[in-house]
N, C-alpha and C. Protein backbone atom coordinates (compact mmCIF):
# COMPACT_ATOMS: atom_id res chain seq x y z
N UNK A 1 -27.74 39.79 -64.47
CA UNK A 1 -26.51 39.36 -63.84
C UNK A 1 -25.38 39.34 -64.86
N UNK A 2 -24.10 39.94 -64.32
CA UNK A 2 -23.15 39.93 -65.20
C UNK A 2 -22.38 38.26 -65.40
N UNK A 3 -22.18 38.16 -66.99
CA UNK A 3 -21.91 36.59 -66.94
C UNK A 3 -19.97 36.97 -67.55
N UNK A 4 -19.29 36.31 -66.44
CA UNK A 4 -18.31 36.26 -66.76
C UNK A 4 -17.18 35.28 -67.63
N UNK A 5 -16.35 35.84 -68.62
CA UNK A 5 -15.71 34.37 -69.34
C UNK A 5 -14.13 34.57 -68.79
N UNK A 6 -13.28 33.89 -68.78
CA UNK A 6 -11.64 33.39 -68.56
C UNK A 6 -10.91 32.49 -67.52
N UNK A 7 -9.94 32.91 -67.53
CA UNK A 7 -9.06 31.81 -66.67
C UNK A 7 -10.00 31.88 -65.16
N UNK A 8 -10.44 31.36 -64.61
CA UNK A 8 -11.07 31.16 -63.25
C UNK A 8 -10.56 31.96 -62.40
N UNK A 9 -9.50 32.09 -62.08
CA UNK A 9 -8.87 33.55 -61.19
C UNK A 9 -9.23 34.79 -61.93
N UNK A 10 -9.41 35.21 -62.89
CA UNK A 10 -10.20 36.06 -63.46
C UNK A 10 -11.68 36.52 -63.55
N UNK A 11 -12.30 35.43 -63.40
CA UNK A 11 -13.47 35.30 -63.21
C UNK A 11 -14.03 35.84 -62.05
N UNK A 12 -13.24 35.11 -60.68
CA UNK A 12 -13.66 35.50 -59.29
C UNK A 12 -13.25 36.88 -59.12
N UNK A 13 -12.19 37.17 -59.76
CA UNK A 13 -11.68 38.73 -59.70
C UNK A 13 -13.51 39.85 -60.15
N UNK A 14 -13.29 38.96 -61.57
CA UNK A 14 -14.26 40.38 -61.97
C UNK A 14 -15.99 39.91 -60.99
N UNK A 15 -15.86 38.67 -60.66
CA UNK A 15 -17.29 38.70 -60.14
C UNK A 15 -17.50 39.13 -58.31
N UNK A 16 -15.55 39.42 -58.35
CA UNK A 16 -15.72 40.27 -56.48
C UNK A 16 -16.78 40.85 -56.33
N UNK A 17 -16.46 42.06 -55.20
CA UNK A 17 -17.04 42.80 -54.99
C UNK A 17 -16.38 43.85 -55.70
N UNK A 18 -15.63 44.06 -55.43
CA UNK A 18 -14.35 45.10 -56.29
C UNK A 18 -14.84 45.55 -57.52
N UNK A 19 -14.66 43.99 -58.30
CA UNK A 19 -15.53 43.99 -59.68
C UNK A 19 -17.12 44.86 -60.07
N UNK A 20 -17.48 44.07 -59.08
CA UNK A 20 -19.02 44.25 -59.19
C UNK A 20 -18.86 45.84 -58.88
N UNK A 21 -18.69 46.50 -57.73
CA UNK A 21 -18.49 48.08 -57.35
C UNK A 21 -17.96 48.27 -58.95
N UNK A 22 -17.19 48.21 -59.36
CA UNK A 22 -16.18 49.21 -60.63
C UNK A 22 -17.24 48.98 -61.55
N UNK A 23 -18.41 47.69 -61.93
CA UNK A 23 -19.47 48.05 -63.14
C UNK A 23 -20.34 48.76 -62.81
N UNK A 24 -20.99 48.96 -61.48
CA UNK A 24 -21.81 49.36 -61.29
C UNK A 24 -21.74 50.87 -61.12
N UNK A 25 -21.06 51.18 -60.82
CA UNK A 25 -20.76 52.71 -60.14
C UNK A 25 -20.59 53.19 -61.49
N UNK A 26 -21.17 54.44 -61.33
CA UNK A 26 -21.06 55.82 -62.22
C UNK A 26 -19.98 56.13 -62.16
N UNK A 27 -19.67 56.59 -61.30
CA UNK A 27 -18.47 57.34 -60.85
C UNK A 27 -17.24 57.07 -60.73
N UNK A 28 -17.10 55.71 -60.09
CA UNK A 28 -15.70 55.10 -59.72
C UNK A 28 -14.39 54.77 -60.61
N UNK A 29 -15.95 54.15 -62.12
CA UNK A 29 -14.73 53.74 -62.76
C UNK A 29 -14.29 54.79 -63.80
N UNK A 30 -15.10 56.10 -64.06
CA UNK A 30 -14.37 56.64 -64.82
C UNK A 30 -13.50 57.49 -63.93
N UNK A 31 -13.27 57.66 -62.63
CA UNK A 31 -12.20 58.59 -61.90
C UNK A 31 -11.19 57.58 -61.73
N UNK A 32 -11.75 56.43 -61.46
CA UNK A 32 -10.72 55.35 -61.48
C UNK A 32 -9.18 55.59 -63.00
N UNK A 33 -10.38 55.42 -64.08
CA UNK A 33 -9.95 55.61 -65.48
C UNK A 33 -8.96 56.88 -65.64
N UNK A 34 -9.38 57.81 -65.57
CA UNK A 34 -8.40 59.15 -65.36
C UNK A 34 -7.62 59.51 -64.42
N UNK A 35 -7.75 58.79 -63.05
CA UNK A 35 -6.42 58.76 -62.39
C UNK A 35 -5.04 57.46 -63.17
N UNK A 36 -5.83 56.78 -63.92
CA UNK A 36 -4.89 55.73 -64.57
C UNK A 36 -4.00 56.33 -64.91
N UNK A 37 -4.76 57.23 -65.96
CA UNK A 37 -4.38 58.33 -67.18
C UNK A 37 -3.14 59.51 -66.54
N UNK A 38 -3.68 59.93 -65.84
CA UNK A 38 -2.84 60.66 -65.22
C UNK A 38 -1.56 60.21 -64.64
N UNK A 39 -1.65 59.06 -63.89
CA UNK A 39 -0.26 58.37 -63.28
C UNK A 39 0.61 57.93 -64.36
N UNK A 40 -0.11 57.40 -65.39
CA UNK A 40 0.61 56.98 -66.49
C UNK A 40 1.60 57.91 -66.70
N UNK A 41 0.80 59.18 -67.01
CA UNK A 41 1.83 60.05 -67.16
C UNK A 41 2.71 60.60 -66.21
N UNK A 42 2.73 60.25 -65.39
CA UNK A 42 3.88 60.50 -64.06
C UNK A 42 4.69 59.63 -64.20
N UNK A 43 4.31 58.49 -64.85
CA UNK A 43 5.62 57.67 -64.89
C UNK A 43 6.63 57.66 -66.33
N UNK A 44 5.42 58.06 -67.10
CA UNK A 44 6.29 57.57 -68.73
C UNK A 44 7.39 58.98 -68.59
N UNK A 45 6.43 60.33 -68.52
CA UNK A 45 7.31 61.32 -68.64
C UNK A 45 8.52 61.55 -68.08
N UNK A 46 8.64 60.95 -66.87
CA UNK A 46 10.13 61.57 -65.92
C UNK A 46 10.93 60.20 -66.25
N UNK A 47 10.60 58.88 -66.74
CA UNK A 47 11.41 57.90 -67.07
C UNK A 47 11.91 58.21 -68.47
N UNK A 48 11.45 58.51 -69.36
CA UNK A 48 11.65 58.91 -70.67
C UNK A 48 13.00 60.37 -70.34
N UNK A 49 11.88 61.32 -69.77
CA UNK A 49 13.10 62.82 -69.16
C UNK A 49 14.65 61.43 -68.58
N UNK A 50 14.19 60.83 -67.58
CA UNK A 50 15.51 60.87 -67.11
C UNK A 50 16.60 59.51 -68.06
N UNK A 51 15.98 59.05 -69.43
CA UNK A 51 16.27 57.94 -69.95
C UNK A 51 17.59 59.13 -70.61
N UNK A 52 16.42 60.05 -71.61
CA UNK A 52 17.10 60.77 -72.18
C UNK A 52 18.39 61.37 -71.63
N UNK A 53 18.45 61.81 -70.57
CA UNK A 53 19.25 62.78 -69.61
C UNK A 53 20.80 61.80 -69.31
N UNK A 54 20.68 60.02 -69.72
CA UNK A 54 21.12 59.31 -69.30
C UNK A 54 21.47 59.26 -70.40
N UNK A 55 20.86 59.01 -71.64
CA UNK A 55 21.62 59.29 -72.88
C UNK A 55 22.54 60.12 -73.52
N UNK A 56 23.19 61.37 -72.87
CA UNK A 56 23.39 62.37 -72.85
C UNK A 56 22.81 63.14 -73.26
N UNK A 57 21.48 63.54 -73.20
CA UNK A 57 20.95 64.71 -73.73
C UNK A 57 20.72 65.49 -72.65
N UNK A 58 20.87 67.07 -72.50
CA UNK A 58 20.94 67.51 -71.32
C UNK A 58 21.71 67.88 -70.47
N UNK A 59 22.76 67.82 -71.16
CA UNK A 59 23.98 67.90 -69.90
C UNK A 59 24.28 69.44 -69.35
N UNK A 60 23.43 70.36 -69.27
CA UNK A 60 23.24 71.23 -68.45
C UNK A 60 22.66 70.83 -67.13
N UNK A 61 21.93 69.78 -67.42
CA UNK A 61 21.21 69.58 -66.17
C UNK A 61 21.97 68.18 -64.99
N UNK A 62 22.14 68.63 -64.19
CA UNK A 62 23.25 67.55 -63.03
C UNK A 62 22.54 66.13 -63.61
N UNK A 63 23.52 64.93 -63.63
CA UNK A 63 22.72 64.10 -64.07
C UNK A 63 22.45 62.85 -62.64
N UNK A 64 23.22 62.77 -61.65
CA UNK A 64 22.58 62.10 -60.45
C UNK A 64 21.02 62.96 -59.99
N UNK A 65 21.45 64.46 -59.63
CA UNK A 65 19.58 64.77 -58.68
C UNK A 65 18.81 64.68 -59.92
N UNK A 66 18.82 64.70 -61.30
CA UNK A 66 18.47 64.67 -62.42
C UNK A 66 17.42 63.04 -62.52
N UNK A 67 17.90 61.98 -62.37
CA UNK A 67 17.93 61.27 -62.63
C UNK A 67 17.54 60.56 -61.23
N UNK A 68 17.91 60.52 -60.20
CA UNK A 68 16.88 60.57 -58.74
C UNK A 68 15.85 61.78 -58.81
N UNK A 69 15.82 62.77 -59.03
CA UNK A 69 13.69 63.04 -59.03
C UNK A 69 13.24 62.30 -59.87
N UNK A 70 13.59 62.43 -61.15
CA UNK A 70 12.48 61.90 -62.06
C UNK A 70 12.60 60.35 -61.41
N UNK A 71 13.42 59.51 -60.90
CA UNK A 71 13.03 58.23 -60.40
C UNK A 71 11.63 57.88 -59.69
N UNK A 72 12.04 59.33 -58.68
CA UNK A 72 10.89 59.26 -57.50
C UNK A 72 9.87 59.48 -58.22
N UNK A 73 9.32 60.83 -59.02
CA UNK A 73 8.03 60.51 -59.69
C UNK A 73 7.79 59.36 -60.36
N UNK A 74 8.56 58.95 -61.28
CA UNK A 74 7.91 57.94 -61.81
C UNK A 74 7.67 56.91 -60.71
N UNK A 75 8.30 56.96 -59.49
CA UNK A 75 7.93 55.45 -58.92
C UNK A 75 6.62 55.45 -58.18
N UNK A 76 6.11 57.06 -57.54
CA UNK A 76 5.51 57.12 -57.15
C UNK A 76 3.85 57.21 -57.99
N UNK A 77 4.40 57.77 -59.32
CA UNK A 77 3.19 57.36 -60.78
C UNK A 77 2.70 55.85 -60.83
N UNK A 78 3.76 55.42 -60.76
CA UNK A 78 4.07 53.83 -60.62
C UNK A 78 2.33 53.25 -59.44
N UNK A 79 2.74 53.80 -58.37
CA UNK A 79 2.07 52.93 -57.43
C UNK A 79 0.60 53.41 -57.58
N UNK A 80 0.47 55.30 -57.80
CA UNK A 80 -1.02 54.85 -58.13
C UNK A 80 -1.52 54.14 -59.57
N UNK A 81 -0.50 53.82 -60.96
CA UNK A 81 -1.29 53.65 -61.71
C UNK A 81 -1.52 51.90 -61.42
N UNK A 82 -0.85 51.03 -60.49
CA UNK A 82 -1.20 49.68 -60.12
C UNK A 82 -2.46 49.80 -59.45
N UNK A 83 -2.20 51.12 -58.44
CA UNK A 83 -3.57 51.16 -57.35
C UNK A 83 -4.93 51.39 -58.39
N UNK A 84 -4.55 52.10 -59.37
CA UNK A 84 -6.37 52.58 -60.24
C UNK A 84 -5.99 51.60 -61.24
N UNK A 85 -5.32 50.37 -61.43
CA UNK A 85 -5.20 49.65 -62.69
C UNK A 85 -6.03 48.10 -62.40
N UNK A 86 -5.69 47.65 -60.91
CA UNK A 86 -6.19 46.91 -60.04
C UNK A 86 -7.67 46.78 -60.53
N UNK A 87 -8.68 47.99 -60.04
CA UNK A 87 -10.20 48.05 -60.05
C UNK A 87 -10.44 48.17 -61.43
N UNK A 88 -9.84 48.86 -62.20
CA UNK A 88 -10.22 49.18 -63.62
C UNK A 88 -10.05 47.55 -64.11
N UNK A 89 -8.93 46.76 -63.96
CA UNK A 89 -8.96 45.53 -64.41
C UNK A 89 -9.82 44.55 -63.85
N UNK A 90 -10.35 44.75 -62.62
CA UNK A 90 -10.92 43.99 -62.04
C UNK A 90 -12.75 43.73 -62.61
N UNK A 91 -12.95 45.02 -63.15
CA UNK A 91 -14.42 45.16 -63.74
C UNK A 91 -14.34 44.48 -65.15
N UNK A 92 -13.91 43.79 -65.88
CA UNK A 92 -13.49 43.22 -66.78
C UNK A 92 -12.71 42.08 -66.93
N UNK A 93 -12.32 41.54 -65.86
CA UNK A 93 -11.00 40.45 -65.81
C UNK A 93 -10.66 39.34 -66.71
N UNK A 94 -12.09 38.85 -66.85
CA UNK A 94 -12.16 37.22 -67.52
C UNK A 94 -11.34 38.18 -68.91
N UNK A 95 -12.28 38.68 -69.95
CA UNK A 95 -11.47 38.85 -71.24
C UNK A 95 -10.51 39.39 -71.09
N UNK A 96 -10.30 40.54 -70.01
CA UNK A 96 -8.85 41.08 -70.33
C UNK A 96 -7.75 40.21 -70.27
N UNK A 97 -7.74 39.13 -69.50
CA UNK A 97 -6.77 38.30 -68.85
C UNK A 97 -6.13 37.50 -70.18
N UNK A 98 -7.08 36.99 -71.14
CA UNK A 98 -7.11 36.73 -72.22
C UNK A 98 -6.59 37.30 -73.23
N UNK A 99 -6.73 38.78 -73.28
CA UNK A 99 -6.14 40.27 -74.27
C UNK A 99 -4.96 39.81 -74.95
N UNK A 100 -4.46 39.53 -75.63
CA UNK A 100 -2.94 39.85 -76.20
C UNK A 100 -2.30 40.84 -76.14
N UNK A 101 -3.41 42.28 -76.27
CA UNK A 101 -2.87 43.46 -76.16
C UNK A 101 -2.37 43.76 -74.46
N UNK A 102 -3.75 43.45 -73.60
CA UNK A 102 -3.26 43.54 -72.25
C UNK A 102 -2.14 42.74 -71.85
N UNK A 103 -2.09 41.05 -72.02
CA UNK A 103 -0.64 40.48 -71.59
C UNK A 103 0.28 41.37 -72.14
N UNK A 104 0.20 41.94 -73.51
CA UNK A 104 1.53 42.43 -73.73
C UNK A 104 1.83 43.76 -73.17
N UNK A 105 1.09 44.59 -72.68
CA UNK A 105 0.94 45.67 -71.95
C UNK A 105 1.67 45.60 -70.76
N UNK A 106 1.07 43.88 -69.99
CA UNK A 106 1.58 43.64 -68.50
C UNK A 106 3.09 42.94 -69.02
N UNK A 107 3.73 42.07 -69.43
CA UNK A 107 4.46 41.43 -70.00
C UNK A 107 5.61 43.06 -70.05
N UNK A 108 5.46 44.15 -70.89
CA UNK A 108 5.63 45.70 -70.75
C UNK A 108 6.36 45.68 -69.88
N UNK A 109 5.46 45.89 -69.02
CA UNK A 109 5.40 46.81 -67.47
C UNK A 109 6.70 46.25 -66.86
N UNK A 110 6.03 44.49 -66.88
CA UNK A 110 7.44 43.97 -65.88
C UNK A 110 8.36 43.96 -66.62
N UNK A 111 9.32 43.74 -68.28
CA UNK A 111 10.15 44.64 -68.37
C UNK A 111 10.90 46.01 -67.92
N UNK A 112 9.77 46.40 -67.90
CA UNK A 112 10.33 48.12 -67.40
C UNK A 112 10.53 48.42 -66.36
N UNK A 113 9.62 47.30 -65.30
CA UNK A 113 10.03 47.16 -63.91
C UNK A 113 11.39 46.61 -63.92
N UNK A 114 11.70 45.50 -63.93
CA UNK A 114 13.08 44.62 -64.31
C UNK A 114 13.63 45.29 -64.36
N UNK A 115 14.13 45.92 -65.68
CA UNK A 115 15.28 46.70 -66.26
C UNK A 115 15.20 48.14 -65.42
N UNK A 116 14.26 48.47 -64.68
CA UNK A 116 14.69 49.62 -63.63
C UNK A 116 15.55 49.04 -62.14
N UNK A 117 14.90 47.94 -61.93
CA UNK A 117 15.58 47.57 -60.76
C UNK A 117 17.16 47.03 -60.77
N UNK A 118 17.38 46.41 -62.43
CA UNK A 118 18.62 45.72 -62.68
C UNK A 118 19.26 47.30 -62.45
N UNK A 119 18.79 48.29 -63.28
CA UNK A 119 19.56 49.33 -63.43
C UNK A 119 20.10 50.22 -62.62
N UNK A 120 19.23 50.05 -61.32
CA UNK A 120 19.67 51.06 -60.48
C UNK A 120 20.56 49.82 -59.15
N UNK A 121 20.74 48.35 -59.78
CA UNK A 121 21.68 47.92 -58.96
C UNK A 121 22.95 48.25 -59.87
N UNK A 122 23.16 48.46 -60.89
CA UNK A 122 24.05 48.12 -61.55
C UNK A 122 24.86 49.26 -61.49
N UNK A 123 24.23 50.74 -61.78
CA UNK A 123 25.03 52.01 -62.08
C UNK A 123 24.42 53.12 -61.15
N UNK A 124 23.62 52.96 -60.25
CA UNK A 124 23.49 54.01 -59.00
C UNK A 124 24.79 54.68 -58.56
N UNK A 125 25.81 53.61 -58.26
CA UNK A 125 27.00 54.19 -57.63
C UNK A 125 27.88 54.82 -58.65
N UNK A 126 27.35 54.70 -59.90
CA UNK A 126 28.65 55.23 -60.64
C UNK A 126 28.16 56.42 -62.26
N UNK A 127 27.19 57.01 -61.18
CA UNK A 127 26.08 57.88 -62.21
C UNK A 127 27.20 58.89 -61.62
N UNK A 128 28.03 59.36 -61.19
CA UNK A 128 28.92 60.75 -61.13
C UNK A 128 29.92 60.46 -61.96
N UNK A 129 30.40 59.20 -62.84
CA UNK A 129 31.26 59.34 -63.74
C UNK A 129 30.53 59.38 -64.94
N UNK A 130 28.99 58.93 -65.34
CA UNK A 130 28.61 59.02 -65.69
C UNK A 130 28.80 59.52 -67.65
N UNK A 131 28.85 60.95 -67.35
CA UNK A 131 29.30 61.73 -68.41
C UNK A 131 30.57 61.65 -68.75
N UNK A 132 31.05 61.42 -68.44
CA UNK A 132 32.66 60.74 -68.78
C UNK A 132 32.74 59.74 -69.65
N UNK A 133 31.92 58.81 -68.80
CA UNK A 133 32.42 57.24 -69.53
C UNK A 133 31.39 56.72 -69.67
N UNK A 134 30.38 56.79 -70.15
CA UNK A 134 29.45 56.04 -69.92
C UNK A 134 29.31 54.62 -70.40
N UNK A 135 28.81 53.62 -69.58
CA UNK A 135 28.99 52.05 -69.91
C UNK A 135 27.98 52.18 -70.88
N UNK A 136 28.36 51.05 -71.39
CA UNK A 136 27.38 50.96 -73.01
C UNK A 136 26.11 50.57 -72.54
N UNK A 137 26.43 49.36 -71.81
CA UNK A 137 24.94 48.30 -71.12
C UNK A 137 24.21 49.28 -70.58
N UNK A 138 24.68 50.27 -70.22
CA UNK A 138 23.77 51.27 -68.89
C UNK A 138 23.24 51.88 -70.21
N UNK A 139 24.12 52.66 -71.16
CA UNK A 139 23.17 53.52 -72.35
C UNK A 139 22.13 52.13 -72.63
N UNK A 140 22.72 51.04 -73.21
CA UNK A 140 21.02 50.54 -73.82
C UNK A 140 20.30 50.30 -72.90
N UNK A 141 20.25 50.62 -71.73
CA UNK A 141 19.66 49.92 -70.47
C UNK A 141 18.47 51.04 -70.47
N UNK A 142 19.07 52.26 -70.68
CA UNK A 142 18.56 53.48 -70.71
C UNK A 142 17.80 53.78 -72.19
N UNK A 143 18.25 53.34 -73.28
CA UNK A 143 16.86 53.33 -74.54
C UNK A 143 15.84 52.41 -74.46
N UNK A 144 16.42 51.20 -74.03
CA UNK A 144 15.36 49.91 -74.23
C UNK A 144 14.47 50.48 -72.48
N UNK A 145 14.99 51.56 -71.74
CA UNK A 145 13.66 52.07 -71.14
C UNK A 145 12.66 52.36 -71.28
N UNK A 146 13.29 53.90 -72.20
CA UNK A 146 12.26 54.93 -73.05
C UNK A 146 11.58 53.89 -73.99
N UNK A 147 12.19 53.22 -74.33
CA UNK A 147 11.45 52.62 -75.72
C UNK A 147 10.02 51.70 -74.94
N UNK A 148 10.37 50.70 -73.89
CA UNK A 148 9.23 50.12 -73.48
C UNK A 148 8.20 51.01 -72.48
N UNK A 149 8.83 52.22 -71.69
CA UNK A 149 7.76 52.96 -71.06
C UNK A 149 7.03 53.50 -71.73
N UNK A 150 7.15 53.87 -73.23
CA UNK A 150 6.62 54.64 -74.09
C UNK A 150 5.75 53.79 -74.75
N UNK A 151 5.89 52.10 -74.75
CA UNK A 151 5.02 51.22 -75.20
C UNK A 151 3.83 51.19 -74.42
N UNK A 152 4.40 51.18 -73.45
CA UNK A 152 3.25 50.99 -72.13
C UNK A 152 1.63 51.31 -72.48
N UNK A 153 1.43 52.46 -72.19
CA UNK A 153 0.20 53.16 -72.60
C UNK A 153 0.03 53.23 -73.79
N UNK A 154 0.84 52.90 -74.91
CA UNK A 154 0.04 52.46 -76.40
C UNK A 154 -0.45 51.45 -76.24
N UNK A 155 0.40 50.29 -75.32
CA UNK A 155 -1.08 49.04 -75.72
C UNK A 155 -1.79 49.43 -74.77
N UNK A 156 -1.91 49.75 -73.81
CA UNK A 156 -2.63 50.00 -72.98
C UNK A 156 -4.54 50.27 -73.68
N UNK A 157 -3.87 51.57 -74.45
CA UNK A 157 -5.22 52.05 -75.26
C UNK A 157 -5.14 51.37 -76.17
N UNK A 158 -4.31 50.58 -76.69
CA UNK A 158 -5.31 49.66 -77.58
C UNK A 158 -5.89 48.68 -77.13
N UNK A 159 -5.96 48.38 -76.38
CA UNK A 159 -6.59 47.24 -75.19
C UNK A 159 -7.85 47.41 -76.31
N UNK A 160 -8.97 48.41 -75.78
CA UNK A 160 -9.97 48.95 -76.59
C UNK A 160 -10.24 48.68 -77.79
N UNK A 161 -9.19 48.54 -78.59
CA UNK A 161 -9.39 48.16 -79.97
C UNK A 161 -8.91 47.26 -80.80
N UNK A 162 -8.28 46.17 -79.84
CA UNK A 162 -7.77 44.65 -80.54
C UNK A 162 -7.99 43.88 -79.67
C-alpha cells in the first residue's frame, strides 16, 4: 500500500482514485508526462514569440494578429498542460505540495497567469498604436512575461532534483 506524507488535502488527492490510476498504470502517467511536455511548449513558445514581437522585435510581422494567435496557442497549451498537470500531480501530491521547487513553479504560473490577464485588460485596445508609442508598463509587462514563462518549465524539471 502506498503510504502517503503532506498537507491532508494532498494526501486525499494522491490517495484518490486519480492518484492511485496515475501510480499504477504503465501507460497513463508517462503519456500523461509528455503531453505535459508538449503543452508546455505550446505555451512558453508563442508567449515568449509574442512577448518578443511586443518588444519590438519583428516588426515585419503585424503586431495585433501577431500577438492574438500566439495568445490563442498559448492559452489553449495552457489548458491541456493544467489538464495532464492535474493527474501527474495527483500521483505524488503529499511531497510535491511541500516542493519549494513545485510552489515556486505554481507561485510561476499564477504570475504569468496574472500579468496575462492584467495585460490584455490594460493594452488590447491600444496594440494598433502600439509601434508608435509604446507604454513602458506594457514593455515590462511584456519581459517580466518571457522572463517568468521561460521559468516555468525550469522549475518544473527541477522538481526532480531539489
Amino acid at each position: 500500500m502506498h503510504v502517503a506524507h503532506g498537507p491532508a488535502w494532498a494526501v486525499a488527492l494522491e490517495q484518490s482514485g486519480l492518484g492511485e490510476l496515475m501510480r499504477s498504470s504503465g501507460l497513463l502517467y508517462p503519456l500523461a508526462n509528455v503531453l505535459h511536455v508538449m503543452a508546455i511548449c505550446a505555451v512558453v513558445a508563442p508567449i515568449v514569440l509574442a512577448d518578443l514581437r511586443l518588444l519590438g522585435f519583428g516588426r515585419r510581422f503585424p503586431l495585433r494578429p501577431t500577438v492574438v494567435m500566439m495568445s490563442a496557442i498559448a492559452a489553449g497549451g495552457l489548458l491541456v498542460a493544467i489538464a495532464t498537470g492535474i493527474p501527474l500531480f495527483a500521483a505524488d501530491a503529499g511531497p510535491l505540495a511541500t516542493n519549494p521547487v513545485m510552489v515556486a513553479k505554481l507561485a510561476l504560473l499564477a504570475v504569468g497567469i496574472a500579468n496575462a490577464v492584467l495585460f490584455r485588460v490594460l493594452w488590447t485596445r491600444h496594440l494598433d498604436d502600439w509601434d508608435i508609442l509604446a507604454p513602458r508598463l506594457g514593455r515590462a509587462q511584456a519581459a517580466l512575461s518571457a522572463g517568468v514563462w521561460l521559468c516555468v518549465p525550469v522549475a518544473g524539471r527541477l522538481i526532480a532534483y531539489l
